[in-house]
N, C-alpha and C. Protein backbone atom coordinates (compact mmCIF):
# COMPACT_ATOMS: atom_id res chain seq x y z
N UNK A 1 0.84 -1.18 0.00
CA UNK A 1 0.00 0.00 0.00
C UNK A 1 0.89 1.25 0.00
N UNK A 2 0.60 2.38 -0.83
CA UNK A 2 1.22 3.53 -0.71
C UNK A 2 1.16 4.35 0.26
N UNK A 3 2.13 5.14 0.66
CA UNK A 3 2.16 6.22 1.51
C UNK A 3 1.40 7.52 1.46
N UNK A 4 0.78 8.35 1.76
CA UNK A 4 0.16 9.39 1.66
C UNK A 4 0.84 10.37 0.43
N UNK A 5 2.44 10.43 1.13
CA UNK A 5 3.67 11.33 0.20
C UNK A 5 3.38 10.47 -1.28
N UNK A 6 3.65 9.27 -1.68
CA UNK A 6 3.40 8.44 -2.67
C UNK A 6 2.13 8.74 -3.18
N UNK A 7 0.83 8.92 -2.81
CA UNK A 7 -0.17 8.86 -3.29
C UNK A 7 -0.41 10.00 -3.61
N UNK A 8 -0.36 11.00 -3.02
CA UNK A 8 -0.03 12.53 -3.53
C UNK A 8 0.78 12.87 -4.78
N UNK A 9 1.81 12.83 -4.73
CA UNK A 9 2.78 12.40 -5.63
C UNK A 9 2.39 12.14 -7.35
N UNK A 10 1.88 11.02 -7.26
CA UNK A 10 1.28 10.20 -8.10
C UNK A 10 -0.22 10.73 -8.59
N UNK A 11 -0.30 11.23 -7.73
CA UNK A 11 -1.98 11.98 -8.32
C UNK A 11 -1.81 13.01 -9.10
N UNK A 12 -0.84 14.25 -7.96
CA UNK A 12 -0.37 15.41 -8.88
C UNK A 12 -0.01 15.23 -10.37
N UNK A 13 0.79 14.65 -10.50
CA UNK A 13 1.63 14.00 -11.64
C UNK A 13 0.97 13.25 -12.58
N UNK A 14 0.33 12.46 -12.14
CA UNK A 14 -0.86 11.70 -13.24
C UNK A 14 -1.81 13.33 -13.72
N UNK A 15 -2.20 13.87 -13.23
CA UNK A 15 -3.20 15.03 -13.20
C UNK A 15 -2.72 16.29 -14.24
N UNK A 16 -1.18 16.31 -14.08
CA UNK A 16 -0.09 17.47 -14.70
C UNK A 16 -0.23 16.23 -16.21
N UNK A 17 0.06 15.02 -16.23
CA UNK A 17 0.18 14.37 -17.18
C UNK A 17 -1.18 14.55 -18.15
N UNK A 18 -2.64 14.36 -17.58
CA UNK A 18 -3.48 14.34 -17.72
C UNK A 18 -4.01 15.77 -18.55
N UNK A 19 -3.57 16.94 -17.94
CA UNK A 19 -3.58 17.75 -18.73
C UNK A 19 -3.17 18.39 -20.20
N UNK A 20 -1.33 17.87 -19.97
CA UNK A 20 -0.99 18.04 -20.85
C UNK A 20 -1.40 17.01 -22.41
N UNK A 21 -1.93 15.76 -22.12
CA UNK A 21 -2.47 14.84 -23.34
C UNK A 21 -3.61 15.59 -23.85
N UNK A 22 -4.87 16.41 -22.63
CA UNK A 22 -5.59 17.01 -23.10
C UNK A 22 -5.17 18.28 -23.69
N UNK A 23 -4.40 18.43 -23.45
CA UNK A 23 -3.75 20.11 -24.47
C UNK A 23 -3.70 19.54 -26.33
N UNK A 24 -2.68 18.40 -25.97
CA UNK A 24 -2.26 17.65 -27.20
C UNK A 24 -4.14 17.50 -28.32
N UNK A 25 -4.62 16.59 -27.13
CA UNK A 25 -5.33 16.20 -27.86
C UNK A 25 -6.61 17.68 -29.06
N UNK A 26 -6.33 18.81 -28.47
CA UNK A 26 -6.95 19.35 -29.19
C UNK A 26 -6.08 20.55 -30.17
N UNK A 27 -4.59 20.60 -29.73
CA UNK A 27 -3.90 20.93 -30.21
C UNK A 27 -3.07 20.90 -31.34
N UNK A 28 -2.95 19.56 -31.57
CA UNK A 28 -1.86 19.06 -32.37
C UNK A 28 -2.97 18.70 -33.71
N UNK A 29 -4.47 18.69 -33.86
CA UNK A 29 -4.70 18.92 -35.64
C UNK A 29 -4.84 20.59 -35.99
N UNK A 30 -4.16 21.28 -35.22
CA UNK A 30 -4.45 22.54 -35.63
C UNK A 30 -3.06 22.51 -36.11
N UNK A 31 -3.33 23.70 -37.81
CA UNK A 31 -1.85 23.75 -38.59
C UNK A 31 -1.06 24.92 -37.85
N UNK A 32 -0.35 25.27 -38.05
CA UNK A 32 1.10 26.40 -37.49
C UNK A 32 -0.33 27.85 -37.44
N UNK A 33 -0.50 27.92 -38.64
CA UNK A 33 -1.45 29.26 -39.03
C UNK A 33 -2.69 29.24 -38.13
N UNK A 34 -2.87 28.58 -38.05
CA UNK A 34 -4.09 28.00 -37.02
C UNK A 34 -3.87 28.40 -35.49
N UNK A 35 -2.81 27.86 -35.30
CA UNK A 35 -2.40 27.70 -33.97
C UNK A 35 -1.91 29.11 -33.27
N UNK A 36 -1.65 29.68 -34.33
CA UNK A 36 -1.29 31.79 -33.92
C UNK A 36 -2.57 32.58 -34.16
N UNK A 37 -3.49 31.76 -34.97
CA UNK A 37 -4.73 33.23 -35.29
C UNK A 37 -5.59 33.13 -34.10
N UNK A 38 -5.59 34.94 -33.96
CA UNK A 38 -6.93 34.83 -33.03
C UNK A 38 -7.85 34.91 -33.41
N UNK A 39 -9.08 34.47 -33.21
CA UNK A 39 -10.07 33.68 -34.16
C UNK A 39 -11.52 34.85 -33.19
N UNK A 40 -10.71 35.53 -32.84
CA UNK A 40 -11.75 36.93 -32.38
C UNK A 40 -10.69 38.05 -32.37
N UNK A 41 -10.71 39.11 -32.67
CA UNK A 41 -10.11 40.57 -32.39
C UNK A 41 -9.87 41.38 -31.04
N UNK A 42 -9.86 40.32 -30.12
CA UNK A 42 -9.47 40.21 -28.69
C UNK A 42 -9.26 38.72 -28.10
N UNK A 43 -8.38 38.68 -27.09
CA UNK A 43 -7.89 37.49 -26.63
C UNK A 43 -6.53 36.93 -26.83
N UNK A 44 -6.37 35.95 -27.26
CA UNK A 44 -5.61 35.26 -27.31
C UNK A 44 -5.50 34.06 -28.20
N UNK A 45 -4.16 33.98 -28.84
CA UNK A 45 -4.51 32.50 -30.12
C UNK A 45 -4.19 31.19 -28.92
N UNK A 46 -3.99 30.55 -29.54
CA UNK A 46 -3.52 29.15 -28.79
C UNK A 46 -2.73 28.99 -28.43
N UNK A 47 -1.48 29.25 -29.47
CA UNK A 47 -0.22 29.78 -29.53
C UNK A 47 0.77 30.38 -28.35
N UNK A 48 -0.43 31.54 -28.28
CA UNK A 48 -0.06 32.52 -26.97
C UNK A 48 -0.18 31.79 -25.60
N UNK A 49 -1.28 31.14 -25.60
CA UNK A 49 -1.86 30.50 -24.49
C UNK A 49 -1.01 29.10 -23.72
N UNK A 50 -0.39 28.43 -25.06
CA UNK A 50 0.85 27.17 -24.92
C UNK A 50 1.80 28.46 -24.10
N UNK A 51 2.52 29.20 -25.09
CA UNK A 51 3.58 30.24 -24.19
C UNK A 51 2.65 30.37 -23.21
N UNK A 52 2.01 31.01 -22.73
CA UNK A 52 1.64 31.52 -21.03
C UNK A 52 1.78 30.40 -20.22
N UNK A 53 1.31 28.97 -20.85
CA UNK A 53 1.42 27.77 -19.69
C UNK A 53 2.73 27.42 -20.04
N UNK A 54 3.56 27.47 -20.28
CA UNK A 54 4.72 26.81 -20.52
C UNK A 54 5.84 27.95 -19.59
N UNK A 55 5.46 29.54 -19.53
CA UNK A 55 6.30 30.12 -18.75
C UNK A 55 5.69 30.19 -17.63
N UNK A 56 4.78 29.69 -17.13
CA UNK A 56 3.60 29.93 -15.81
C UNK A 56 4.41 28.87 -14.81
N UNK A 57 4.76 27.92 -15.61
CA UNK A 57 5.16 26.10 -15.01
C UNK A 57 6.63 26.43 -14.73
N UNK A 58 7.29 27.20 -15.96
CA UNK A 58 8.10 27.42 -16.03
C UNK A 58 8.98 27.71 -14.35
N UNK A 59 8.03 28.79 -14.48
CA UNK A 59 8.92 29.73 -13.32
C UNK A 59 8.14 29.47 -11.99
N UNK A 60 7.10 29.26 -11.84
CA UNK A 60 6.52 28.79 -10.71
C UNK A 60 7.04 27.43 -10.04
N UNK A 61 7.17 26.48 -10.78
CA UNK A 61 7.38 25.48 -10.55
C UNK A 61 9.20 25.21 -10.91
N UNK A 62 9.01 25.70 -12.00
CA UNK A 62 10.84 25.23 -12.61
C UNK A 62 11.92 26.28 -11.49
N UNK A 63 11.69 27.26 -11.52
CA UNK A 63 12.77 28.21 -11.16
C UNK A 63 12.17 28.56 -9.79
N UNK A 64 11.30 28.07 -9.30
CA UNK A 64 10.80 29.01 -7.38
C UNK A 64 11.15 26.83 -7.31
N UNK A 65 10.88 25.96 -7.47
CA UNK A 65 11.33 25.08 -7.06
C UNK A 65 12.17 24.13 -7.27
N UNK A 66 12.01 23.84 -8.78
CA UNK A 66 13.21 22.96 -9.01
C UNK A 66 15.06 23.78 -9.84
N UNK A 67 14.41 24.91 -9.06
CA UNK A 67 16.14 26.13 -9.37
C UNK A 67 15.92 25.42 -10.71
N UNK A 68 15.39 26.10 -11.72
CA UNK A 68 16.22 25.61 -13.11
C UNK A 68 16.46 27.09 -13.47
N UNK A 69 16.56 28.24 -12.99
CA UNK A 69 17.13 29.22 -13.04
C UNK A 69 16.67 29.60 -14.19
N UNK A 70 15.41 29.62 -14.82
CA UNK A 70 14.30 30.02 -15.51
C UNK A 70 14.10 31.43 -15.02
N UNK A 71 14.15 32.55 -16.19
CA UNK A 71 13.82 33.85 -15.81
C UNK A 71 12.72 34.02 -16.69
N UNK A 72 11.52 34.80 -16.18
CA UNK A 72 10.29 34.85 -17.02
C UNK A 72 9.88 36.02 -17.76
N UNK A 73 9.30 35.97 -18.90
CA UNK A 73 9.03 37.22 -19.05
C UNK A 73 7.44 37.33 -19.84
N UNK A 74 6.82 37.76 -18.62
CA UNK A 74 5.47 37.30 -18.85
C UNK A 74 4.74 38.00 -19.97
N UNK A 75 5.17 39.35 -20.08
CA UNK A 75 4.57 40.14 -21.18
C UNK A 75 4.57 39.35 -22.34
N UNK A 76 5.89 39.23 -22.81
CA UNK A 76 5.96 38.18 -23.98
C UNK A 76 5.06 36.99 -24.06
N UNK A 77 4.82 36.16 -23.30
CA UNK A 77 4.09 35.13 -23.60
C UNK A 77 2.76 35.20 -24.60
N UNK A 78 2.70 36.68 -24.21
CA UNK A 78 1.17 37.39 -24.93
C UNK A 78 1.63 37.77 -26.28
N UNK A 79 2.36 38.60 -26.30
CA UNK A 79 2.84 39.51 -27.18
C UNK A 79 4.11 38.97 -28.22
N UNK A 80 4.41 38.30 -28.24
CA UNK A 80 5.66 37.51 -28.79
C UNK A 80 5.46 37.46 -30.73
N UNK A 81 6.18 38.66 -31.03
CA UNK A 81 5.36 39.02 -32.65
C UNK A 81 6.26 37.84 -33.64
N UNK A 82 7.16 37.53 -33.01
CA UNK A 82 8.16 36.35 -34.11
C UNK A 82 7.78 34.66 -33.27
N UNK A 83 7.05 34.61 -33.22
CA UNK A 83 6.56 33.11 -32.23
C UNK A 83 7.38 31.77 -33.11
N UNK A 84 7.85 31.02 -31.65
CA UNK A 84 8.12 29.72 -32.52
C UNK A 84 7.12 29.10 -33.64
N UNK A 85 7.51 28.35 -34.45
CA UNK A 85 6.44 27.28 -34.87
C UNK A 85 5.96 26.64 -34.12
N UNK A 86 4.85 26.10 -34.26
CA UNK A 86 3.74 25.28 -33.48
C UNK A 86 4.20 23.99 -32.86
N UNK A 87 5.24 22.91 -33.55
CA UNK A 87 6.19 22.07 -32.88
C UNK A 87 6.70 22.65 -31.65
N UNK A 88 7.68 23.54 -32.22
CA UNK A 88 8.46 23.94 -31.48
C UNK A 88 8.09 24.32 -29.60
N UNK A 89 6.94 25.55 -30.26
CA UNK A 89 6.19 25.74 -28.82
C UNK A 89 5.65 24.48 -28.13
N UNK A 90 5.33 23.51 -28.95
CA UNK A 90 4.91 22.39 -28.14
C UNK A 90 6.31 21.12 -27.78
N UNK A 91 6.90 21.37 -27.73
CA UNK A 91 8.44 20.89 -27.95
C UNK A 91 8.60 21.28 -26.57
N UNK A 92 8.68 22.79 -26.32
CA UNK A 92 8.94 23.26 -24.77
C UNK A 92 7.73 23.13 -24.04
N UNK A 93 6.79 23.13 -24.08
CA UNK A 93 5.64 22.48 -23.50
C UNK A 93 5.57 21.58 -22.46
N UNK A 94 6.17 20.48 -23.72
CA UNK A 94 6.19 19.12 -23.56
C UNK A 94 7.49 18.84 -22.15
N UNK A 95 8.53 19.58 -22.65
CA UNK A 95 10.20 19.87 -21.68
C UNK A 95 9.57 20.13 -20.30
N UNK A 96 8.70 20.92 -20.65
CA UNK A 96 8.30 21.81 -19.08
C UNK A 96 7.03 21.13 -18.40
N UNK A 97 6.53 20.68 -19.00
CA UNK A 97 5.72 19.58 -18.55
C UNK A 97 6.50 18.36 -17.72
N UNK A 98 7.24 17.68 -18.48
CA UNK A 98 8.18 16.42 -17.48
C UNK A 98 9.02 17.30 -16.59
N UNK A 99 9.24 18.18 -16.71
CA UNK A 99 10.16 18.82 -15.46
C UNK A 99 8.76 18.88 -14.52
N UNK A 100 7.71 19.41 -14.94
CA UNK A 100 6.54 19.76 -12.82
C UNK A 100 6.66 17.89 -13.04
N UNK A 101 6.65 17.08 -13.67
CA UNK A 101 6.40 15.41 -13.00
C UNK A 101 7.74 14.87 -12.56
N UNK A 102 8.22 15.59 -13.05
CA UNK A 102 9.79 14.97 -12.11
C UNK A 102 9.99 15.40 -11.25
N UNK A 103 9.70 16.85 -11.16
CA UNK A 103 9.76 17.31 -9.31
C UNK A 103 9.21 17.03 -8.46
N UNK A 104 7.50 16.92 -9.23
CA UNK A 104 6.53 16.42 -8.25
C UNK A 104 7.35 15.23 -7.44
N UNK A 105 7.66 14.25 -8.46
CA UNK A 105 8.13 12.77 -8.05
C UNK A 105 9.22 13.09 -7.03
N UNK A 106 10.09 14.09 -6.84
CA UNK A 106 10.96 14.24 -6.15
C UNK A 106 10.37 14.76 -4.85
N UNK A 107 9.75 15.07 -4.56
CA UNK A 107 9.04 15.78 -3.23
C UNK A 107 8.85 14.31 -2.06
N UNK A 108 9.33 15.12 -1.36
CA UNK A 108 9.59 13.73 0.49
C UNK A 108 8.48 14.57 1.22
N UNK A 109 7.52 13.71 1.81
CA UNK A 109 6.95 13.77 2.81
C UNK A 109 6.56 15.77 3.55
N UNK A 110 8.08 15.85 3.82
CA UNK A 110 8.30 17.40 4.43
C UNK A 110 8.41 18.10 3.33
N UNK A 111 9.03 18.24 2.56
CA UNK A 111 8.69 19.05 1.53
C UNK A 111 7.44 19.92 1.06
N UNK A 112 6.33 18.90 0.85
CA UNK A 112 5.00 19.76 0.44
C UNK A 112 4.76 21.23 1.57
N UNK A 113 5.28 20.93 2.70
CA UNK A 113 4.97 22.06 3.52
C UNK A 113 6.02 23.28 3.62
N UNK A 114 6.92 23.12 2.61
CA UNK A 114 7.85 23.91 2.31
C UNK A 114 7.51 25.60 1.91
N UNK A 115 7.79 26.51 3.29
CA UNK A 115 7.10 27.55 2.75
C UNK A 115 7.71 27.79 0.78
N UNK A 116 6.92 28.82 0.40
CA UNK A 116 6.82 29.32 -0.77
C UNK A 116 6.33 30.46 -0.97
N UNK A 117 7.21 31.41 -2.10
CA UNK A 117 7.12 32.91 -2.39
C UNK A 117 7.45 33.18 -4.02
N UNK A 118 6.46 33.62 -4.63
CA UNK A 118 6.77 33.93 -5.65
C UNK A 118 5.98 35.41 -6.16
N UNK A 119 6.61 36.07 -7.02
CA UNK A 119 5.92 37.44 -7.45
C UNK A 119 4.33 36.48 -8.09
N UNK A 120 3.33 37.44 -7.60
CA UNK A 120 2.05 37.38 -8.52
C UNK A 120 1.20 36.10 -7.78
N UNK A 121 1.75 35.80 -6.36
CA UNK A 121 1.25 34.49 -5.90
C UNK A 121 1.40 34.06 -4.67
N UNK A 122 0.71 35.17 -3.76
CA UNK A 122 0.93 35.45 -2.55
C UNK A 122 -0.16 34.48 -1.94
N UNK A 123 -0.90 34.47 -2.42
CA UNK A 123 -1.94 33.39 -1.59
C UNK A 123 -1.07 31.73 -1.58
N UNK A 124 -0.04 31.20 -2.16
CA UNK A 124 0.34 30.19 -2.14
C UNK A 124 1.46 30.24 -0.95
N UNK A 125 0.96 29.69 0.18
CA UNK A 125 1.55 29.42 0.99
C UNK A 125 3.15 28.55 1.38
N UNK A 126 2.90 27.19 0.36
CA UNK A 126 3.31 26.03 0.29
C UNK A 126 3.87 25.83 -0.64
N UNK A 127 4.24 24.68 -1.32
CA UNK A 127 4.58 24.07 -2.36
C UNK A 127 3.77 23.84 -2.65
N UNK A 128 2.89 22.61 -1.77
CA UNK A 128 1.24 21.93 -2.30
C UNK A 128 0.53 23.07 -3.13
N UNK A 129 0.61 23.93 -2.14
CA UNK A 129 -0.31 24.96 -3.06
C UNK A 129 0.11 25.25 -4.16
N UNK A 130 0.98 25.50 -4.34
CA UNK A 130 1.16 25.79 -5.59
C UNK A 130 1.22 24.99 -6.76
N UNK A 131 1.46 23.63 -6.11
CA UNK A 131 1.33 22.35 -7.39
C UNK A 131 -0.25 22.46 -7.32
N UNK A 132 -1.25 22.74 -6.83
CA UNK A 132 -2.60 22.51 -6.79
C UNK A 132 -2.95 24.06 -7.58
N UNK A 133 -2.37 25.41 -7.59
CA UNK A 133 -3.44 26.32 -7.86
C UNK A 133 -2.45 26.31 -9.52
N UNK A 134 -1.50 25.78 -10.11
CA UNK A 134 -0.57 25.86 -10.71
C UNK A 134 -1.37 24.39 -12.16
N UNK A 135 -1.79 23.57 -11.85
CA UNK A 135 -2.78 22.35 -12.08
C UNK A 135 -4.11 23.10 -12.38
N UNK A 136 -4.72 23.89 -11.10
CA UNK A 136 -5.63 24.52 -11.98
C UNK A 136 -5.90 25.56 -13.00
N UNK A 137 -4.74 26.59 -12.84
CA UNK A 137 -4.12 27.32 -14.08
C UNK A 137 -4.13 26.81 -15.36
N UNK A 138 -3.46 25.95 -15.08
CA UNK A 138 -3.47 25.02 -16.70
C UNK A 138 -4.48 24.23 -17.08
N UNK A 139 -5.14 23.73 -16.83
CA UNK A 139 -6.57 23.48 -17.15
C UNK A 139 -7.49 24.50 -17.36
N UNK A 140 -7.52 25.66 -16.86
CA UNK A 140 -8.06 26.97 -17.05
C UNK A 140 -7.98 27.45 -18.45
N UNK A 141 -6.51 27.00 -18.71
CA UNK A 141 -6.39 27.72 -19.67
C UNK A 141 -6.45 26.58 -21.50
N UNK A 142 -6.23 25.50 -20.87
CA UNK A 142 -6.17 23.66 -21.31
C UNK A 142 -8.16 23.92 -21.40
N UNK A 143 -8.92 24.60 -20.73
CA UNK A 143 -10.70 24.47 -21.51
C UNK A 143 -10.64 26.05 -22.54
N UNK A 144 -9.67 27.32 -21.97
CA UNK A 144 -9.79 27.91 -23.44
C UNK A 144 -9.50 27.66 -24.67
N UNK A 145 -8.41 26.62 -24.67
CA UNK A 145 -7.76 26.07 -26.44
C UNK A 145 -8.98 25.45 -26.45
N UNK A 146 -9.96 24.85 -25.71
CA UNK A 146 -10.56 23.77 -26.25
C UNK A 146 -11.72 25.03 -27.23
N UNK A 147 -12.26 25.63 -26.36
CA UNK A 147 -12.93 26.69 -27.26
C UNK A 147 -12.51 27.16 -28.35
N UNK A 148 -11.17 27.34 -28.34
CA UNK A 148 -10.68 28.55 -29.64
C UNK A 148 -10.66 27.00 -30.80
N UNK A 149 -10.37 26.00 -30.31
CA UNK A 149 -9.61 25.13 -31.27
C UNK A 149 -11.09 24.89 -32.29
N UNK A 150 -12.13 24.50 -31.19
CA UNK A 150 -13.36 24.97 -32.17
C UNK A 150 -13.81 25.73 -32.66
N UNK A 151 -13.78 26.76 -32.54
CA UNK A 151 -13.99 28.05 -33.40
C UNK A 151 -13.43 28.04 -34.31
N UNK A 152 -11.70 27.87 -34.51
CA UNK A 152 -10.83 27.63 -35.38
C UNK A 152 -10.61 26.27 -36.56
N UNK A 153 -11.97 24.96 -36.03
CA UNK A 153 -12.33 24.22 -37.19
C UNK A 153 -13.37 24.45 -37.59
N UNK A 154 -14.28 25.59 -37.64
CA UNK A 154 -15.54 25.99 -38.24
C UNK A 154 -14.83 26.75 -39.06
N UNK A 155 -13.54 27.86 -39.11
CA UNK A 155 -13.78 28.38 -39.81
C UNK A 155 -12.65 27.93 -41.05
């Protein structure tokens, strides 16, 4: 039988995993052109939205915990007028994705209660917290592609 730390662990991580297949899954039949248009004259393409979760994980998770010495720059995620190709952004995605399941996996028992401080995220007390409000971020933003991606096969 697993340990609490183990079962935690394993949930987070299945859950971070879980998300990212659902990103894939509505992501990856959209073409490059697809994947940058905003498909309203406000918002955000998809595109933008992969960058925002990919520097969100990034630095919340990569650089406030697993030091990967990730510096962020959030404006850009929005605004980024020369954007990778659509691989590509999903290339680092994908990078920054197995980095929150490898840390998760690395977390002992004491750890989760590890205070935590980051700009823009004062209510996160913990680590936990932040693997939990950090999970719901990305799914937040993992049901807007799902919207745009439909909008974007009607038209």
């Amino acid at each position: 039988m697993a340990g609490v730390n183990e079962t935690v662990a394993n949930g987070l991580a299945a859950y971070y995993e879980y998300v990212g297949q659902h990103l894939h899954n509505w992501v990856d039949p959209l073409t490059n052109e697809q994947f940058w248009r905003k498909p309203y004259p406000y918002g955000n393409s998809v595109g933008h939205l992969v960058l925002h979760l990919t520097g969100n994980l990034s630095y919340y998770i990569g650089a406030r915990i697993a030091e990967t010495g990730y510096v962020r720059d959030r404006d850009r995620e929005f605004t980024e007028l020369c954007p990778p190709r659509k691989e590509e952004a999903l290339r680092a995605f994908d990078r920054t994705m197995a980095m929150v399941v490898a840390t998760i996996q690395k977390q002992r028992a004491d750890d989760w209660g590890k205070a935590y401080t980051a700009e823009r995220e004062p209510e996160a007390k913990d680590r936990f917290q932040i693997f939990v409000r950090c999970a719901g971020h990305a799914y937040h933003h993992v049901g807007q592609i799902v919207y745009l991606s439909r909008e974007l096969a009607r038209t």
